[in-house]
Protein backbone atom coordinates (compact mmCIF):
# COMPACT_ATOMS: atom_id res chain seq x y z
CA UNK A 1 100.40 109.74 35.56
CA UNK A 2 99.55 112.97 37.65
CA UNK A 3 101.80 114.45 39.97
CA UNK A 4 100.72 116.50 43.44
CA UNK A 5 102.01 119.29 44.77
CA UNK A 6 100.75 120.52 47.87
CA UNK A 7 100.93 123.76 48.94
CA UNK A 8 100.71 125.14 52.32
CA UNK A 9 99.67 129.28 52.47
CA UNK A 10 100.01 130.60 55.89
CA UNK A 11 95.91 130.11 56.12
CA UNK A 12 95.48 127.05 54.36
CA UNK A 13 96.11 124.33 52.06
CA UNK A 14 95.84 124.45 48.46
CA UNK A 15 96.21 120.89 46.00
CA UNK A 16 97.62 121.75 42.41
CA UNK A 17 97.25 118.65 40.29
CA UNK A 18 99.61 118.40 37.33
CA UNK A 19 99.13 115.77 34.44
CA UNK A 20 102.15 114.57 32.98
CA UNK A 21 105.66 116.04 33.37
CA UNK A 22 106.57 119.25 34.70
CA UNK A 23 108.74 121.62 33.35
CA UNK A 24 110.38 124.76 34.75
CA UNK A 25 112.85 126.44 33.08
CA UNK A 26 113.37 124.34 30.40
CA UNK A 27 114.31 121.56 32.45
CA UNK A 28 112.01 118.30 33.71
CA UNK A 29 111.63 117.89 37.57
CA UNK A 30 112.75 115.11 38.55
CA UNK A 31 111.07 113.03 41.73
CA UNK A 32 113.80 110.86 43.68
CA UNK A 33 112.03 108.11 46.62
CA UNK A 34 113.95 105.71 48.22
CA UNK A 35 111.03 104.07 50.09
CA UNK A 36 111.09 100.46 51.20
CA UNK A 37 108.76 97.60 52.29
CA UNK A 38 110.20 98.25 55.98
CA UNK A 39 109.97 102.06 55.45
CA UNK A 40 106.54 102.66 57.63
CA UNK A 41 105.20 105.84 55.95
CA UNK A 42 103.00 106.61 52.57
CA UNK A 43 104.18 109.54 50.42
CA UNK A 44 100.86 111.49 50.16
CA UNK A 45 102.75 114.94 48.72
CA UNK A 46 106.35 114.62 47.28
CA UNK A 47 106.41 118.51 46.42
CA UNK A 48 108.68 117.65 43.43
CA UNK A 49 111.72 116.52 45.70
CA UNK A 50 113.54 113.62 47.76
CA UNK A 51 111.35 111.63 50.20
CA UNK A 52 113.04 108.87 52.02
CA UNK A 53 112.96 106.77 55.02
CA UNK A 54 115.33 104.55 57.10
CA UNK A 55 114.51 102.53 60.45
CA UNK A 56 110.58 104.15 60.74
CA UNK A 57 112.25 107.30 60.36
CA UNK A 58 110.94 109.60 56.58
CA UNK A 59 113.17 112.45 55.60
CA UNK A 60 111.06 115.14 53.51
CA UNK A 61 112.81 117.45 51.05
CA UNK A 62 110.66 118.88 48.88
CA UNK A 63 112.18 121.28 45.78
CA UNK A 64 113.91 124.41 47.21
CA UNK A 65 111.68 127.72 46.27
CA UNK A 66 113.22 130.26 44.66
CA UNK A 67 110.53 133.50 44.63
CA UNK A 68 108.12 134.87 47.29
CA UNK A 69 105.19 134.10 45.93
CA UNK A 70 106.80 130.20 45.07
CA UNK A 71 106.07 127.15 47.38
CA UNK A 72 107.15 123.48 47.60
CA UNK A 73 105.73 121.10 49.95
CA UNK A 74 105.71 117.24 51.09
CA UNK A 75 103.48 115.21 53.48
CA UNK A 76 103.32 111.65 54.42
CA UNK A 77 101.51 109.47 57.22
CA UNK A 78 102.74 106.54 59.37
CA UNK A 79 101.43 103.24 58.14
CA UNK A 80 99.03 101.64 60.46
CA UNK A 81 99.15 104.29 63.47
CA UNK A 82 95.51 105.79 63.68
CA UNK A 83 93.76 107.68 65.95
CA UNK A 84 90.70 105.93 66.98
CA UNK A 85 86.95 107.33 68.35
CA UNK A 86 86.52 107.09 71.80
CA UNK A 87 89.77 105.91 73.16
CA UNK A 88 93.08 107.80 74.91
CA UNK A 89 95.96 107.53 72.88
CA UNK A 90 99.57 109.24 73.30
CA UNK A 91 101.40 109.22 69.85
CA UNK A 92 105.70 109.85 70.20
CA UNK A 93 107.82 110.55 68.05
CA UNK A 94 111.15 112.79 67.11
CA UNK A 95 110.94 115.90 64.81
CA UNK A 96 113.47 117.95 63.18
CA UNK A 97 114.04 120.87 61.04
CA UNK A 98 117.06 119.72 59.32
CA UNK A 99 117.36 123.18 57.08
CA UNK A 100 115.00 126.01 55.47
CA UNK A 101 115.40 125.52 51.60
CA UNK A 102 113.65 129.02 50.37
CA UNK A 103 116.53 131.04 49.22
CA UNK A 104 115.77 134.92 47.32
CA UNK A 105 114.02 135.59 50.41
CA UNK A 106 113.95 134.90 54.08
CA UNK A 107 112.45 131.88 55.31
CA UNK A 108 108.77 132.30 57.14
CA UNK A 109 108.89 131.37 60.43
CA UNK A 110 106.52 128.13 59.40
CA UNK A 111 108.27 126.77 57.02
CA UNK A 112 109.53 123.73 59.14
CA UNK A 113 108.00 120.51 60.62
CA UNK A 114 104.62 120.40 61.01
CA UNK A 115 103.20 116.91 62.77
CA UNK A 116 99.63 116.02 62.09
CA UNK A 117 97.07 113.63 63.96
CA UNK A 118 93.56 113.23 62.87
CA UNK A 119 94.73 113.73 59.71
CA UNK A 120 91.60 112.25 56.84
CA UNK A 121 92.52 114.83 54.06
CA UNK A 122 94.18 118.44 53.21
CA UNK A 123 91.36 120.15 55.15
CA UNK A 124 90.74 118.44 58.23
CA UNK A 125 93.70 117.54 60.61
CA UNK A 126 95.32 118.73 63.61
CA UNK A 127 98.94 120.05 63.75
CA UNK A 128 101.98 121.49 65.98
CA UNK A 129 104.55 123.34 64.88
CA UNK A 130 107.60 123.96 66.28
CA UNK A 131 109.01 127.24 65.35
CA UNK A 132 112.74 129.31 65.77
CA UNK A 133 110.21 132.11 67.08
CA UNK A 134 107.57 129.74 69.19
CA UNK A 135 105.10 127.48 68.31
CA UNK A 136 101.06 126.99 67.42
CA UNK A 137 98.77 123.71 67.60
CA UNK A 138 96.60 124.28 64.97
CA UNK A 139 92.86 123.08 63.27
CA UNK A 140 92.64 122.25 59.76
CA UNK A 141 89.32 123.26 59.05
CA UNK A 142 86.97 124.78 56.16
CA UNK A 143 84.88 125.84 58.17
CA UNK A 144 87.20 128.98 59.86
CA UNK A 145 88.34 131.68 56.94
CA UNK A 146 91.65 130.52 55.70
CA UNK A 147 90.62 127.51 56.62
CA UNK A 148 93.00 127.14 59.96
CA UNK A 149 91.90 127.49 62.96
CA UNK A 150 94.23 128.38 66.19
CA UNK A 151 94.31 126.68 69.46
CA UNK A 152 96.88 127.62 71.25
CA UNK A 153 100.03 129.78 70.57
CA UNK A 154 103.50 130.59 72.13
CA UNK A 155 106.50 132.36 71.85
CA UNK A 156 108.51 130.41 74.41
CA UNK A 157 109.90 127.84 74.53
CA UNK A 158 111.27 127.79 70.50
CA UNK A 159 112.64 125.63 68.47
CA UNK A 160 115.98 125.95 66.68
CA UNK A 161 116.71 124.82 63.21
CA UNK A 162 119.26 121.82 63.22
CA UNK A 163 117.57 120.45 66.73
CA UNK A 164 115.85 117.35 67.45
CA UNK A 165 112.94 117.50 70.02
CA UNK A 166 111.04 114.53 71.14
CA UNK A 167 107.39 115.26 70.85
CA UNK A 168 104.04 113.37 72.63
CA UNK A 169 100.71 114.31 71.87
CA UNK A 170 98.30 112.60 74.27
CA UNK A 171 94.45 112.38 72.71
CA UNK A 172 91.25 112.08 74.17
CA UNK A 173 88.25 111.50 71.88
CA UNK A 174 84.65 111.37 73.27
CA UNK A 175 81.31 111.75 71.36
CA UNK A 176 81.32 115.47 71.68
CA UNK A 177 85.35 116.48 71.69
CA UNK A 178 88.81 116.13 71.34
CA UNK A 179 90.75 116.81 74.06
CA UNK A 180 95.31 117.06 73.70
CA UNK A 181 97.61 117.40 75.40
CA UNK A 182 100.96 117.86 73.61
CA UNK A 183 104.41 118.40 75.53
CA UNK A 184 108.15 118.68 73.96
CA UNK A 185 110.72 116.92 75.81
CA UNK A 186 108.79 115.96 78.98
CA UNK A 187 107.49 119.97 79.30
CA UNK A 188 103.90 120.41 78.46
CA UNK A 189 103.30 123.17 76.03
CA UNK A 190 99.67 123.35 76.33
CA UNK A 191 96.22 121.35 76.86
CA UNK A 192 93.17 122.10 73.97
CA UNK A 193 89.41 120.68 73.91
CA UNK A 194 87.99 121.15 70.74
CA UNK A 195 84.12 120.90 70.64
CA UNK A 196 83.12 122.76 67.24
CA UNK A 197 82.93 119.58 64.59
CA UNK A 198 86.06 117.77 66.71
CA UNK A 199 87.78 115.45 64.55
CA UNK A 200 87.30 112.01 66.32
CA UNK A 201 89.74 110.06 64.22
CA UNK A 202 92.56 109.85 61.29
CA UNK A 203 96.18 109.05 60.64
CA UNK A 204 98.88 110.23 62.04
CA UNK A 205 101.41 112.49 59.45
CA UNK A 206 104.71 114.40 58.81
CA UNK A 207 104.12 117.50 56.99
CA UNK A 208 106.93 119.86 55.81
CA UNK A 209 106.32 123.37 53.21
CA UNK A 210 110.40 125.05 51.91
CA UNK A 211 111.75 122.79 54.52
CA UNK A 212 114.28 119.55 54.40
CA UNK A 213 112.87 117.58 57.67
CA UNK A 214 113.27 114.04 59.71
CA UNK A 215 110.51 113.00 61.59
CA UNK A 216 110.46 109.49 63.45
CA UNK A 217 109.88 106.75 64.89
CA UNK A 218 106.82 107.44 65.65
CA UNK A 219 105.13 105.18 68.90
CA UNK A 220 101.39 105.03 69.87
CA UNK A 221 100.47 103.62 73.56
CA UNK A 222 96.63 103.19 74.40
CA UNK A 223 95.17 104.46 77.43
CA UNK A 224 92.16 104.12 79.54
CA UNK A 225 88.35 104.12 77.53
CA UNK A 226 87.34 107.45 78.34
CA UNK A 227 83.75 107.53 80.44
């Protein structure tokens, strides 16, 4: 049976497929889920560690990294919450960085939760992060080199590691663009269009690279049909 890995480089997102077992150092990694009927979310990436969910709630813990050049990472999206073409839609939902796991060198600034919207594959989604030094809402997409493109960018507010923050994204998708709004704790971070090859739909996802995270419940309310 093959085994994914994804990982994450600060420009984009390379898959590794693996057949059979994989061994490092001598020893077997070993995959640990604890996923239920009642758990809500689909493992997409396990990055050779613990995924696990409670209450609507996943908990991704992918295998610590031990060298620089060395990167683990998980990913999985919320059963049956999907951004749909032209509608308004604000998803909810509460993200935290629960620790860094990259030890032999300092952690990189992105190596925490990441949540995704308009997610169809590795390449095309939509992301924030939420950063000890800031925070970026991000493009997924081929089509820029390094295959990320940036929307918007801050260095206030940040984020501590350890800290729960209650994030909405609100979405607007229309023939021609993709409009969000995304806001941490009632405080709006920033408003984006996008109008180069928008993304008009796609699952909503919990992405994490040399991170342990907890991400959930997430909520989706539907607006107004945009004109």
């Amino acid at each position: 049976m093959s085994k994914w890995v994804l990982r994450l480089t600060r420009r984009r997102i390379v898959i590794a497929v693996l057949v059979g077992a994989l061994v490092l150092s001598g020893a077997v990694a070993t995959v640990v889920y604890a996923m239920t009927d009642r758990c809500e979310w689909t493992t997409v990436h396990h990055g050779y560690g613990k995924v696990s969910c409670t209450r609507g709630t996943v908990h991704l813990s992918p295998k610590t990294s031990t060298s620089s050049d060395e990167t683990h990472a998980a990913l999985a999206t919320v059963d049956g919450v999907n951004i749909e073409e032209n509608a308004t839609q604000t998803i909810s939902a509460t993200m935290r960085t629960d620790t860094q796991l990259r030890t032999g060198d300092d952690p990189n600034p992105w190596e925490v939760a990441w949540f995704l919207w308009n997610y169809t594959d590795d390449q095309h989604f939509y992301a924030v992060v939420l950063k000890p030094n800031g925070w970026e809402i991000s493009k997924e997409d081929p089509a820029y080199p390094g295959a990320q493109r940036f929307l918007a960018s801050g260095d206030s507010p940040t984020f501590p590691i350890g800290s729960a923050f209650d994030i909405t994204v609100t979405i607007t998708t229309a023939e021609d663009a993709v409009t969000m709004t995304v806001s941490v704790g009632g405080a709006e971070l920033a408003t984006v269009t996008d109008r180069e090859s928008p993304y008009p739909s796609g699952a909503v996802a919990a992405y994490t690279e040399d991170a342990t995270i907890t991400v959930g419940p997430v909520a989706v309310e539907s607006g107004p049909v945009p004109n």
